[in-house]
C-alpha atoms as a PDB file:
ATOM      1  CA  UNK A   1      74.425  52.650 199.077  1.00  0.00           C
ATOM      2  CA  UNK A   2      77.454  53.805 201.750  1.00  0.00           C
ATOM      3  CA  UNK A   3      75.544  56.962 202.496  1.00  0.00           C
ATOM      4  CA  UNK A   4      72.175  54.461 203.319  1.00  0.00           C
ATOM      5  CA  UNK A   5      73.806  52.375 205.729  1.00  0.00           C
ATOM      6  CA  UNK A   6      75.785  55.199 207.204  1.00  0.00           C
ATOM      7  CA  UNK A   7      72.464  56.636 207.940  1.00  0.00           C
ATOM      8  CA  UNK A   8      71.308  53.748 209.662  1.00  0.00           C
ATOM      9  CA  UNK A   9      74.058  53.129 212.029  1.00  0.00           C
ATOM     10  CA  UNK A  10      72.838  56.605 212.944  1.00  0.00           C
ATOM     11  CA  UNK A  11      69.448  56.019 214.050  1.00  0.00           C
ATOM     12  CA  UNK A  12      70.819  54.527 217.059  1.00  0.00           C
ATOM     13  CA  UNK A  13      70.787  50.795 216.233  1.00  0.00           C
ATOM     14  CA  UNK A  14      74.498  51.117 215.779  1.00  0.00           C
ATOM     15  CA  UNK A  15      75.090  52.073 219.703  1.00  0.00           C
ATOM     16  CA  UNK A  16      74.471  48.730 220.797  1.00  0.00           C
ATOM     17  CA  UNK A  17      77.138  47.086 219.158  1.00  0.00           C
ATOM     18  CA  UNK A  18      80.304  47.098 219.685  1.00  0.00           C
ATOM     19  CA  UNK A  19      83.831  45.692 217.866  1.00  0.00           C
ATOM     20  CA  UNK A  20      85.413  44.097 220.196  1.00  0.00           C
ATOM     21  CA  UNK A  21      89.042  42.256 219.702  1.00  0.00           C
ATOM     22  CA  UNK A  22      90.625  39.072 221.782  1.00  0.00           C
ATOM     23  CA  UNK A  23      94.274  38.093 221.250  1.00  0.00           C
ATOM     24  CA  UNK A  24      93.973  34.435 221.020  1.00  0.00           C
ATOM     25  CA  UNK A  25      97.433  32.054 221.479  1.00  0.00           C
ATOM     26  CA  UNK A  26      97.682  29.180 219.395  1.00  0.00           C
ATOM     27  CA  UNK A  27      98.813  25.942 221.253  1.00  0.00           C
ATOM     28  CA  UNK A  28     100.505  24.664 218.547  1.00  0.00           C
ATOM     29  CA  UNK A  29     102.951  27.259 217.117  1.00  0.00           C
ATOM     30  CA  UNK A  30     102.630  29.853 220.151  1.00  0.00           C
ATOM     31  CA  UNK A  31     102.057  32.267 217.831  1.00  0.00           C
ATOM     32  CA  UNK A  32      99.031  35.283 218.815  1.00  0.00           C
ATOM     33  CA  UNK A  33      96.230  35.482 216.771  1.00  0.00           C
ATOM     34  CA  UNK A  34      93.527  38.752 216.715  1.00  0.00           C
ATOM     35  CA  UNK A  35      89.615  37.177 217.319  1.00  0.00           C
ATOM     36  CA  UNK A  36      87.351  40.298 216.080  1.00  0.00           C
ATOM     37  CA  UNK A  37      83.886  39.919 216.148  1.00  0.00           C
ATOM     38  CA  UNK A  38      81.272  42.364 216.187  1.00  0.00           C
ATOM     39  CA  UNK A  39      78.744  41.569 219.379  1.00  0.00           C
ATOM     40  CA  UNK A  40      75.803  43.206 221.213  1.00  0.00           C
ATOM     41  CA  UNK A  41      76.406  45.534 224.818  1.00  0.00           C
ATOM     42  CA  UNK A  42      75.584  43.151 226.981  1.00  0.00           C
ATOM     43  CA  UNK A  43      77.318  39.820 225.664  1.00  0.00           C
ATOM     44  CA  UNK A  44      80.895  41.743 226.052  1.00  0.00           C
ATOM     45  CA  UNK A  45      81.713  40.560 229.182  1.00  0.00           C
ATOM     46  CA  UNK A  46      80.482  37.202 228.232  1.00  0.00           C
ATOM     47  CA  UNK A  47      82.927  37.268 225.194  1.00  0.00           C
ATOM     48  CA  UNK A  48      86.142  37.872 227.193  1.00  0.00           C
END
């Protein structure tokens, strides 16, 4: 099954996606939290 979806990233459908990762602070504790999210090309700048 790894091998089938490895192929399929492949086929190009993969390109227009991208990981992308926010470091969000939390009001209450003031701690950092990581947002990750897996998104389309053109919603990136959107995202940030």
């Amino acid at each position: 099954m790894a091998k089938k979806s490895v192929a399929s990233l492949q086929k190009g459908g993969g390109k227009q996606h991208t990981k992308v990762i926010k470091m969000v602070k939390s009001p209450t504790t003031g701690s950092y939290t990581f947002k990750e999210e897996v998104i389309h090309n053109d919603k990136i700048k959107d995202w940030f």
